[in-house]
PDB file of N, CA and C in Angstrom:
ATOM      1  N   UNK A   1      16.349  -9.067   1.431  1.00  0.00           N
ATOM      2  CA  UNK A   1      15.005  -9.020   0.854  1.00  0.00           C
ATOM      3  C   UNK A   1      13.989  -8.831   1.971  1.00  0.00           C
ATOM      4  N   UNK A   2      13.244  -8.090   1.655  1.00  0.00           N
ATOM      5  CA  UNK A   2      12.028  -7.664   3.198  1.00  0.00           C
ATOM      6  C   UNK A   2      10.923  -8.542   2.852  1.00  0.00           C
ATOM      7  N   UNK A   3      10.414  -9.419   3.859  1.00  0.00           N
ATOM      8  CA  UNK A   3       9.219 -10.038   3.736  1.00  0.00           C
ATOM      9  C   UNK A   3       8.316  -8.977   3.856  1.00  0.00           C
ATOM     10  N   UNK A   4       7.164  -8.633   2.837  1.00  0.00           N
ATOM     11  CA  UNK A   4       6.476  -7.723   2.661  1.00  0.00           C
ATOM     12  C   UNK A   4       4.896  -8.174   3.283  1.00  0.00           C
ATOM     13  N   UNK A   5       5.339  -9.130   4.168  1.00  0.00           N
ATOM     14  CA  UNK A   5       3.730  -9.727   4.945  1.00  0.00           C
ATOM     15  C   UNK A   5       4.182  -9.100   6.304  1.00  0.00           C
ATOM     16  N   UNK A   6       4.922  -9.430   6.613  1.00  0.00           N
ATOM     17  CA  UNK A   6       5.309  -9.125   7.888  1.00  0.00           C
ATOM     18  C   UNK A   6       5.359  -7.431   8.034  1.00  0.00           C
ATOM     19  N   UNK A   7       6.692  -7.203   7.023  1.00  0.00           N
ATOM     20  CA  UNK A   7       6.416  -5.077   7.163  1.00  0.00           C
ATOM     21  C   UNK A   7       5.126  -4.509   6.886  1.00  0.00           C
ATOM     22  N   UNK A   8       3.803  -5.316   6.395  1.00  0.00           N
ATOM     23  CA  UNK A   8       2.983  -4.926   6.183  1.00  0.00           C
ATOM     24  C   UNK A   8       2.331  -4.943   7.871  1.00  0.00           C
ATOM     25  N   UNK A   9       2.107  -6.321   7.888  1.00  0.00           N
ATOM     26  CA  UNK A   9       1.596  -6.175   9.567  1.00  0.00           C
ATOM     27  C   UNK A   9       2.313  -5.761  10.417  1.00  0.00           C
ATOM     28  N   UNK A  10       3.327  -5.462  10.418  1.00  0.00           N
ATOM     29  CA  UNK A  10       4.209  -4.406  11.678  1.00  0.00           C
ATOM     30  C   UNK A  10       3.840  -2.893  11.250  1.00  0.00           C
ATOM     31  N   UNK A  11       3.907  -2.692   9.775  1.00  0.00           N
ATOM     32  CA  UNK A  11       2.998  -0.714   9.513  1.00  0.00           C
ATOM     33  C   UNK A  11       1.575  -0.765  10.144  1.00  0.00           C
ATOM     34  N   UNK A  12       0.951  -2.128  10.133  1.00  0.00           N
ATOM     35  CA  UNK A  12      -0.742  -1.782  10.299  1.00  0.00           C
ATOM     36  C   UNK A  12      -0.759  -1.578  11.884  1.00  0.00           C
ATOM     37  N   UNK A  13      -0.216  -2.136  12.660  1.00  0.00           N
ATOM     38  CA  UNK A  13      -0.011  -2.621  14.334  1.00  0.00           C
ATOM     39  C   UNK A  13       0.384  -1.388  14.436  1.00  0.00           C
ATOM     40  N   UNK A  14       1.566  -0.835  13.897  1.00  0.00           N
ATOM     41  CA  UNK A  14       2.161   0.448  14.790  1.00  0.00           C
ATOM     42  C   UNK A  14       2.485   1.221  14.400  1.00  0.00           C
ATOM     43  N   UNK A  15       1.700   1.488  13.194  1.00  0.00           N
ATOM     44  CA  UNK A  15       1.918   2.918  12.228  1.00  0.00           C
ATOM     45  C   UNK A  15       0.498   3.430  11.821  1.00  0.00           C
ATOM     46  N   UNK A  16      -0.046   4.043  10.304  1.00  0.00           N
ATOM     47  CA  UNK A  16      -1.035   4.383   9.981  1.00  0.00           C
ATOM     48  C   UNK A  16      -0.849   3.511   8.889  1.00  0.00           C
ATOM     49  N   UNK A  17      -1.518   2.804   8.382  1.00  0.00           N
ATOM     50  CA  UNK A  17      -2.096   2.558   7.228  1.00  0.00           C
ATOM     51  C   UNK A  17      -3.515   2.611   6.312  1.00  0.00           C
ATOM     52  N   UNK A  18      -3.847   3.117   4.712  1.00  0.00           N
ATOM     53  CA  UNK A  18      -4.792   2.723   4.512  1.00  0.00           C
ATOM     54  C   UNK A  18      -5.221   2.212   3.785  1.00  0.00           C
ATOM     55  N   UNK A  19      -6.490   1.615   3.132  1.00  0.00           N
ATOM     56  CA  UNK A  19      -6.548   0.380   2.249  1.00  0.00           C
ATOM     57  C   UNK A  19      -7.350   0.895   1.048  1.00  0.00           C
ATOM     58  N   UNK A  20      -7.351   0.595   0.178  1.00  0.00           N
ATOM     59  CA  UNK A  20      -8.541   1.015  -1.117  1.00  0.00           C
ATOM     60  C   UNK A  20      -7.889   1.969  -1.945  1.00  0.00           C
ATOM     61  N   UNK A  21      -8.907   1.506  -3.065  1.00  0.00           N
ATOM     62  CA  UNK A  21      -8.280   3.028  -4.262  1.00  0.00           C
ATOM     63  C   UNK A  21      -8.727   4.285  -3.888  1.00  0.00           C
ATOM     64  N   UNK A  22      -9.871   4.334  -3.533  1.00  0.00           N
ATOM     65  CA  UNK A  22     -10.211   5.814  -3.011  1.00  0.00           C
ATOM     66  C   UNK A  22      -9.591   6.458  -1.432  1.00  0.00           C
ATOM     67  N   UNK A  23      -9.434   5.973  -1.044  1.00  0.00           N
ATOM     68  CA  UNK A  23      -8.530   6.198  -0.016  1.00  0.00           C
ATOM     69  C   UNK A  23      -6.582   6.432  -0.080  1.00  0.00           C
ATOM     70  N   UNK A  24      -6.641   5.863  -1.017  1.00  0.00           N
ATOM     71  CA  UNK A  24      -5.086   5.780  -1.206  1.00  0.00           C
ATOM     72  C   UNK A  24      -4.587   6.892  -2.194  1.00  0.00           C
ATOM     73  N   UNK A  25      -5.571   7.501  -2.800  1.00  0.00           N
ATOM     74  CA  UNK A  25      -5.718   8.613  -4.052  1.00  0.00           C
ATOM     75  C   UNK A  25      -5.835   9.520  -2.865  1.00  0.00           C
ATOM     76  N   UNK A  26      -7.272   9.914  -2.014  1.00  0.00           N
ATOM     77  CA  UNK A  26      -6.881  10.601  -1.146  1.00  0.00           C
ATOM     78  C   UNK A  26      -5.545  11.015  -0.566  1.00  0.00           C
ATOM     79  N   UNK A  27      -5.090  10.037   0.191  1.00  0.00           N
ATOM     80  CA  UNK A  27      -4.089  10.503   1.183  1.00  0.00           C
ATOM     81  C   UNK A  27      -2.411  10.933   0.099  1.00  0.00           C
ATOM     82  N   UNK A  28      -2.474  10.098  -1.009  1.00  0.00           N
ATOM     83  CA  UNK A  28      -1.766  10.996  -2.099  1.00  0.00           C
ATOM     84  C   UNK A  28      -1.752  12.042  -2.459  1.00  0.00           C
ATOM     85  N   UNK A  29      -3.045  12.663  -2.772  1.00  0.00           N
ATOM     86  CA  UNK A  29      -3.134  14.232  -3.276  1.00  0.00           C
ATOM     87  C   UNK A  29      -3.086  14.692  -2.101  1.00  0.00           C
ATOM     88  N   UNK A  30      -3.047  14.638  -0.662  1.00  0.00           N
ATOM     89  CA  UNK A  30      -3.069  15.248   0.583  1.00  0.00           C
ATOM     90  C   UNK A  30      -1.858  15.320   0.796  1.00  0.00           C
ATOM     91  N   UNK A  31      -0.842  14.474  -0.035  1.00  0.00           N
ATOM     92  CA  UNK A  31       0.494  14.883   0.581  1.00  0.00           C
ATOM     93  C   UNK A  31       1.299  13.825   1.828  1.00  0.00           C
ATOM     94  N   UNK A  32       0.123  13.225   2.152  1.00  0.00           N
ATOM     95  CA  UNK A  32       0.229  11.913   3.202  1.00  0.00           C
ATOM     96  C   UNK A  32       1.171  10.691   3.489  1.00  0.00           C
ATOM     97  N   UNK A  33       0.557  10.252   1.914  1.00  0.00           N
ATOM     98  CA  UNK A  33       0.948   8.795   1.963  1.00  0.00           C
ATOM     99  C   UNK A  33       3.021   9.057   1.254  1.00  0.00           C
ATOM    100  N   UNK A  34       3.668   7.949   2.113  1.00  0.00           N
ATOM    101  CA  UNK A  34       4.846   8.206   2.000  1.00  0.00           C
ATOM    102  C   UNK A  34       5.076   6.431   1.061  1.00  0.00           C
ATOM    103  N   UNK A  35       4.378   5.550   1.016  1.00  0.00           N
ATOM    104  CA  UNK A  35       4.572   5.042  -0.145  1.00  0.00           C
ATOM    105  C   UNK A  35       3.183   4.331  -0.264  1.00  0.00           C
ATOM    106  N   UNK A  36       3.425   3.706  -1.820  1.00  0.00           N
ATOM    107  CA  UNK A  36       1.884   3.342  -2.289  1.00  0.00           C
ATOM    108  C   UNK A  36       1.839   1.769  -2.636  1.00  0.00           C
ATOM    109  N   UNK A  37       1.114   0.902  -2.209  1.00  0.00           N
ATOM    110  CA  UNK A  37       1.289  -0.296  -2.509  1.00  0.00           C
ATOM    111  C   UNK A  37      -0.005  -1.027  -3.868  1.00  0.00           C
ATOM    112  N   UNK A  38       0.364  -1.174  -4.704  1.00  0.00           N
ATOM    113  CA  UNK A  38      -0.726  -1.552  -5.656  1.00  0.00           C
ATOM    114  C   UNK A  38      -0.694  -3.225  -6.025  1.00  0.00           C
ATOM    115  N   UNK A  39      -1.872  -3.649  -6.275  1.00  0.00           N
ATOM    116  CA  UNK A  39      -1.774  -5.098  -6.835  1.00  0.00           C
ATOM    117  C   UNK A  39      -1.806  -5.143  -8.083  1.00  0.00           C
ATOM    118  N   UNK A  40      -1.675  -6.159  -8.708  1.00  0.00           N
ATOM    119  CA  UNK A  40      -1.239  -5.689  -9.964  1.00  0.00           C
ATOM    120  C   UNK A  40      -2.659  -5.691 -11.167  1.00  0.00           C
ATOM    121  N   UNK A  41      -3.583  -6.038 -10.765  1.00  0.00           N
ATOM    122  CA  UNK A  41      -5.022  -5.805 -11.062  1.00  0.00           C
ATOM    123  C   UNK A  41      -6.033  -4.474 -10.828  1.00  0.00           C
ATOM    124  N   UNK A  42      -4.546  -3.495  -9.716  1.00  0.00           N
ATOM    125  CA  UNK A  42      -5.176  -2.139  -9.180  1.00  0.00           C
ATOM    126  C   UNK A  42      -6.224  -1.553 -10.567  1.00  0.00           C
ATOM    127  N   UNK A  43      -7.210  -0.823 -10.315  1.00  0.00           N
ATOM    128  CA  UNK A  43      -7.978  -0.220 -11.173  1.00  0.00           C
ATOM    129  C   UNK A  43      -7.966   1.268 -11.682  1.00  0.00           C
ATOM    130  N   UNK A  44      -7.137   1.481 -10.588  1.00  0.00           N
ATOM    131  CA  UNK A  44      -6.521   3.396 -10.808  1.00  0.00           C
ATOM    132  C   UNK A  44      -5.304   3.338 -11.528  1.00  0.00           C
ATOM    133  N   UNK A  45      -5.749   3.962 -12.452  1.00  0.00           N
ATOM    134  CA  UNK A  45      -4.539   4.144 -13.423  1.00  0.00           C
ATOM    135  C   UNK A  45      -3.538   5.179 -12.941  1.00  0.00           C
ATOM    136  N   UNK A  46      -4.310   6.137 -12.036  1.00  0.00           N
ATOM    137  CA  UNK A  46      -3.778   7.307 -11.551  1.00  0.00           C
ATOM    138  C   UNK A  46      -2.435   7.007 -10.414  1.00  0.00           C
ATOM    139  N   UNK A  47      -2.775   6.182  -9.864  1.00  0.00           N
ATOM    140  CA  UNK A  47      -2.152   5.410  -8.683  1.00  0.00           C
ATOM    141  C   UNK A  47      -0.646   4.240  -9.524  1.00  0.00           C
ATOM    142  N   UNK A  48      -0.960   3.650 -10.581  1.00  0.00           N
ATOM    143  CA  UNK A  48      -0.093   2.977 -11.124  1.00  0.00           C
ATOM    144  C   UNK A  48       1.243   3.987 -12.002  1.00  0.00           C
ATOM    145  N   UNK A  49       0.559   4.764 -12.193  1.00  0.00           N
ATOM    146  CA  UNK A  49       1.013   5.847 -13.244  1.00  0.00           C
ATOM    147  C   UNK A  49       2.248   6.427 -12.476  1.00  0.00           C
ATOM    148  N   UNK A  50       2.505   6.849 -10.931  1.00  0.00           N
ATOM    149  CA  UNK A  50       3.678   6.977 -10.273  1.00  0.00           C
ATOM    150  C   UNK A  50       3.972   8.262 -10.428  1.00  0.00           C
ATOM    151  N   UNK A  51       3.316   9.019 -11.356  1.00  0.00           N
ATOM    152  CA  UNK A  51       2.846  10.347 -11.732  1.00  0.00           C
ATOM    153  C   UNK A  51       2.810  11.539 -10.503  1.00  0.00           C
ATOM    154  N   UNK A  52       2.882  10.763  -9.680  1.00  0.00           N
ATOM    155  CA  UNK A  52       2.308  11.649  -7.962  1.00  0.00           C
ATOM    156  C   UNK A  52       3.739  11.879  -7.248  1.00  0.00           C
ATOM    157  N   UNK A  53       4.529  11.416  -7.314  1.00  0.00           N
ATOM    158  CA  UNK A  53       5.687  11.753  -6.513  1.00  0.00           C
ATOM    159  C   UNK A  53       6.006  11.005  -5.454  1.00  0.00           C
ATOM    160  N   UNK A  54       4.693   9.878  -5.508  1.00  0.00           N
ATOM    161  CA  UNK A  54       4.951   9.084  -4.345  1.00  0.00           C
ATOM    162  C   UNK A  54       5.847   7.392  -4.515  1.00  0.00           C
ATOM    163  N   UNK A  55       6.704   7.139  -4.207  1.00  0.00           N
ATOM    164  CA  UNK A  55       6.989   5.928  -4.674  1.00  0.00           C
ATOM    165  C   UNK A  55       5.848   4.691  -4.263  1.00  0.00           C
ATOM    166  N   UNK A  56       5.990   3.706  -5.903  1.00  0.00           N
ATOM    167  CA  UNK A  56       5.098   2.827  -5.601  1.00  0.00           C
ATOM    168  C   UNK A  56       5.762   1.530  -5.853  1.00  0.00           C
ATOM    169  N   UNK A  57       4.992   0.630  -4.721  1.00  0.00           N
ATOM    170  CA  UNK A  57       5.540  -0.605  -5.420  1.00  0.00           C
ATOM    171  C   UNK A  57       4.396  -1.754  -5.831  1.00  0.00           C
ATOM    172  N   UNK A  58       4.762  -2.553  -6.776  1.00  0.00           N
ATOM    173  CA  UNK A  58       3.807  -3.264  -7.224  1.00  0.00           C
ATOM    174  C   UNK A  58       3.968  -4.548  -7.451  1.00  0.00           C
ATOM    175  N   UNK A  59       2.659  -4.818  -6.145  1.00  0.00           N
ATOM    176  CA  UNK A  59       2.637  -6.036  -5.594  1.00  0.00           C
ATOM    177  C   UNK A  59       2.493  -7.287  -6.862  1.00  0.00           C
ATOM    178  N   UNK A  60       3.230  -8.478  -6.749  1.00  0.00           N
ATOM    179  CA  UNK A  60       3.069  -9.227  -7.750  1.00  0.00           C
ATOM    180  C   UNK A  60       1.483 -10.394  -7.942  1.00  0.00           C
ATOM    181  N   UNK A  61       0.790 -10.208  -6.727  1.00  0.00           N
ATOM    182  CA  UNK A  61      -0.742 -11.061  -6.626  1.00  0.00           C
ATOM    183  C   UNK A  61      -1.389 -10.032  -6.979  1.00  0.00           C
ATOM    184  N   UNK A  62      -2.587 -10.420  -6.905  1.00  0.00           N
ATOM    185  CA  UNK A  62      -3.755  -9.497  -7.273  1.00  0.00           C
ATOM    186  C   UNK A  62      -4.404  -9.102  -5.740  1.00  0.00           C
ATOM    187  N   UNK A  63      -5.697  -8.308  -6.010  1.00  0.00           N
ATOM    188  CA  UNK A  63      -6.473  -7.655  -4.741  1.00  0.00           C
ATOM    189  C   UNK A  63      -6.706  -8.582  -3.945  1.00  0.00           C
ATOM    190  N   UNK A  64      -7.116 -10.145  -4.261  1.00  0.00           N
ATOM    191  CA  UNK A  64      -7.466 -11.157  -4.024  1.00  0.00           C
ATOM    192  C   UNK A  64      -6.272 -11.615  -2.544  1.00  0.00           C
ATOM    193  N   UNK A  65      -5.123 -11.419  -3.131  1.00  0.00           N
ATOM    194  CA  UNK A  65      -4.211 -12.176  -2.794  1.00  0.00           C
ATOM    195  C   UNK A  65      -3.674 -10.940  -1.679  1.00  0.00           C
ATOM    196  N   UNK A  66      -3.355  -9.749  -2.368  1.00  0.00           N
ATOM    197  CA  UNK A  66      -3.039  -8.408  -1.232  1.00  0.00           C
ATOM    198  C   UNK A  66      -3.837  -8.582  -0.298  1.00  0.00           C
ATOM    199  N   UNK A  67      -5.243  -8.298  -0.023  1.00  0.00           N
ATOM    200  CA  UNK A  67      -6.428  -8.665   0.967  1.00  0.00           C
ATOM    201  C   UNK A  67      -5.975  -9.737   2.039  1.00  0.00           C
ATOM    202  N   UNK A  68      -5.589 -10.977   1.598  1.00  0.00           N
ATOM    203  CA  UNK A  68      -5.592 -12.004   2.706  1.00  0.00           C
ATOM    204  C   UNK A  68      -3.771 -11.817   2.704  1.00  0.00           C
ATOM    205  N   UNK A  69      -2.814 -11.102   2.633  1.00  0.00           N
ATOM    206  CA  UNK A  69      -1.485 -10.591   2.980  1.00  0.00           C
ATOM    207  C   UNK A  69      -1.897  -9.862   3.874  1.00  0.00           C
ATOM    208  N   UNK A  70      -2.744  -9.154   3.866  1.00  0.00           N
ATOM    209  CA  UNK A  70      -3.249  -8.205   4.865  1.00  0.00           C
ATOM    210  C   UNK A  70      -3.749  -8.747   5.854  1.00  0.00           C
ATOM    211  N   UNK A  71      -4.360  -9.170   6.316  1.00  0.00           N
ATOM    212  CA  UNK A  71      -4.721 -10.158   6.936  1.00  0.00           C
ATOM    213  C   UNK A  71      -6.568  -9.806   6.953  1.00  0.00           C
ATOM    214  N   UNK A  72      -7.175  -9.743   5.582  1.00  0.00           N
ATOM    215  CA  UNK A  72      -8.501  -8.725   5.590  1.00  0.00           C
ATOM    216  C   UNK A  72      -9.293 -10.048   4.740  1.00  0.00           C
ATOM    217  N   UNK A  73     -10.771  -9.633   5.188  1.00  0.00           N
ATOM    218  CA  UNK A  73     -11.574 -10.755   4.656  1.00  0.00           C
ATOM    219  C   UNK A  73     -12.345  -9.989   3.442  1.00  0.00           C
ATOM    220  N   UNK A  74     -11.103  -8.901   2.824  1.00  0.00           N
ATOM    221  CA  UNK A  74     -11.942  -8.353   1.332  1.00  0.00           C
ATOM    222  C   UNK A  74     -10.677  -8.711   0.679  1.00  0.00           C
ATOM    223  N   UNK A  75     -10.956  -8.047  -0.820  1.00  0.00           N
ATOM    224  CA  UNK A  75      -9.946  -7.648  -1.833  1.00  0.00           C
ATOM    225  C   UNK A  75      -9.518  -6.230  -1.869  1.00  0.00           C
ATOM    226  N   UNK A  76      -8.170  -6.196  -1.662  1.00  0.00           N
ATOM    227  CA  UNK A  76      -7.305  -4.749  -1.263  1.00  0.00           C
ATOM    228  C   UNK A  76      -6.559  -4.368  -2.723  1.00  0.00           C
ATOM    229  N   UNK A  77      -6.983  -3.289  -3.287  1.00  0.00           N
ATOM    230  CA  UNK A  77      -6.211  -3.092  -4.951  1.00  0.00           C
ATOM    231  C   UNK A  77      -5.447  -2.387  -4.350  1.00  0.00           C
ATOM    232  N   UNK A  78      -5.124  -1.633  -3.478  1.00  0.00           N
ATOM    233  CA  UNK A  78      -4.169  -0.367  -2.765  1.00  0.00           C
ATOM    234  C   UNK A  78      -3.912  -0.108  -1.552  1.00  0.00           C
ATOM    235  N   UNK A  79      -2.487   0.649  -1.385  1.00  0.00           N
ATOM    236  CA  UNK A  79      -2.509   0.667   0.603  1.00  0.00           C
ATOM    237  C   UNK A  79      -1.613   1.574   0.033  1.00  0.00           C
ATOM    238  N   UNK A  80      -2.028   2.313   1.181  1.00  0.00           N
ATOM    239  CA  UNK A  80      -1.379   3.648   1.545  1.00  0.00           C
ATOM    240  C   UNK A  80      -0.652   3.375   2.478  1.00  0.00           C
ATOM    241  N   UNK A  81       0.991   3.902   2.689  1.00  0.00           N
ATOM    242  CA  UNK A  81       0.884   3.742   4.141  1.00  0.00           C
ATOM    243  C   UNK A  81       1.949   5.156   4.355  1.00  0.00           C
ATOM    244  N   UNK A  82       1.077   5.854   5.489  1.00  0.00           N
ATOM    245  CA  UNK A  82       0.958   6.796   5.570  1.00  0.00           C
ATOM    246  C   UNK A  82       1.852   6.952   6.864  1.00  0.00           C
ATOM    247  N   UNK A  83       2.264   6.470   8.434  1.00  0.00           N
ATOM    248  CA  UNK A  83       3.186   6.353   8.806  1.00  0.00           C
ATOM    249  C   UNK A  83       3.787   4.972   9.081  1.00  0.00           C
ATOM    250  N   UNK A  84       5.269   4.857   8.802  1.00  0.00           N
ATOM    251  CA  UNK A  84       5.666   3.402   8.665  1.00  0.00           C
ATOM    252  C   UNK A  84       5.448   2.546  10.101  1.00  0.00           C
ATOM    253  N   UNK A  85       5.485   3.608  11.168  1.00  0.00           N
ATOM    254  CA  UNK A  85       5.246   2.887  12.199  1.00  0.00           C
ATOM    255  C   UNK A  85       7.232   2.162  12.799  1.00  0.00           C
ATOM    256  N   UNK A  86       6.910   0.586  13.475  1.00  0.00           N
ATOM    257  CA  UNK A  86       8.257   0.229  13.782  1.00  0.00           C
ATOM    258  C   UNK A  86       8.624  -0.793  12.722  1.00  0.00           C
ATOM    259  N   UNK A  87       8.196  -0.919  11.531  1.00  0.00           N
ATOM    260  CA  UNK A  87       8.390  -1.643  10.227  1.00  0.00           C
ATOM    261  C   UNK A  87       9.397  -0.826   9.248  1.00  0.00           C
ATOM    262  N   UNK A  88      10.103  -1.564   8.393  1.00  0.00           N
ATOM    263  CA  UNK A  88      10.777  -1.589   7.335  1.00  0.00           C
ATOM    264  C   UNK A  88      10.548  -1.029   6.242  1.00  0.00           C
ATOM    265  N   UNK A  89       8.636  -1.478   5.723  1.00  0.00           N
ATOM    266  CA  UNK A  89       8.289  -1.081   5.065  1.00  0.00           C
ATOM    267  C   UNK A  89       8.766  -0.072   3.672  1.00  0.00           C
ATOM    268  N   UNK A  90       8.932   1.079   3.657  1.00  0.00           N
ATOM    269  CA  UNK A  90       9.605   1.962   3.094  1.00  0.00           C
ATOM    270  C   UNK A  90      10.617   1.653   2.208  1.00  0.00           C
ATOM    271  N   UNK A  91      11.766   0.989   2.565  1.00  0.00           N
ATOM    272  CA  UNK A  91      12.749   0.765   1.973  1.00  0.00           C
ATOM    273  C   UNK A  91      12.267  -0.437   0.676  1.00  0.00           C
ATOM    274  N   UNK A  92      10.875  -0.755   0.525  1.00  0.00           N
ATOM    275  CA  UNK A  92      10.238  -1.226  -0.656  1.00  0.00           C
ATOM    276  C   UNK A  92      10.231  -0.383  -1.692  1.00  0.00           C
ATOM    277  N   UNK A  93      10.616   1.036  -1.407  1.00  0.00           N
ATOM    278  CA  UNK A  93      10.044   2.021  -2.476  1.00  0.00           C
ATOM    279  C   UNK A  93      11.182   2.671  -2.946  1.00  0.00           C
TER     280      UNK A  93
END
């Protein structure tokens, strides 16, 4: 089982990651993002929908709770992460 706090902060340290619905829709239709992380309160239907080709997985807290996993002083509905970096990550999807 992958602790998904940790592959998260090992993608942010040494890969690309990015955060938000509008950002994470971006780097989707760009072809970018190689998986999609949603909370389960995400607000893009577009992004939940899986519709994109991108695998997603869906986080069981809300933005509330993704945000401080992240280690961020907002609420995060989405993460892109765009290169995995030296993390695991991926194999979530």
């Amino acid at each position: 089982m992958i602790d998904l706090g940790r592959a998260l902060k090992s993608a942010m340290t040494t890969g690309k990651v990015v955060f938000g619905v509008e950002q994470t829709e971006k780097t989707v239709r760009n072809g970018e993002a190689k998986l999609v992380i949603v909370a389960k309160n995400c607000p893009s239907g577009y992004l939940v929908s899986k519709d994109h080709g991108v695998p997603v997985y869906q986080f069981e807290g809300n933005n509330m709770e993704l945000g401080a996993l992240c280690g961020k002083p907002f609420s995060v509905s989405s993460i892109a992460v765009i290169d995995k970096g030296a993390s695991n990550i991926l194999s979530l999807g």
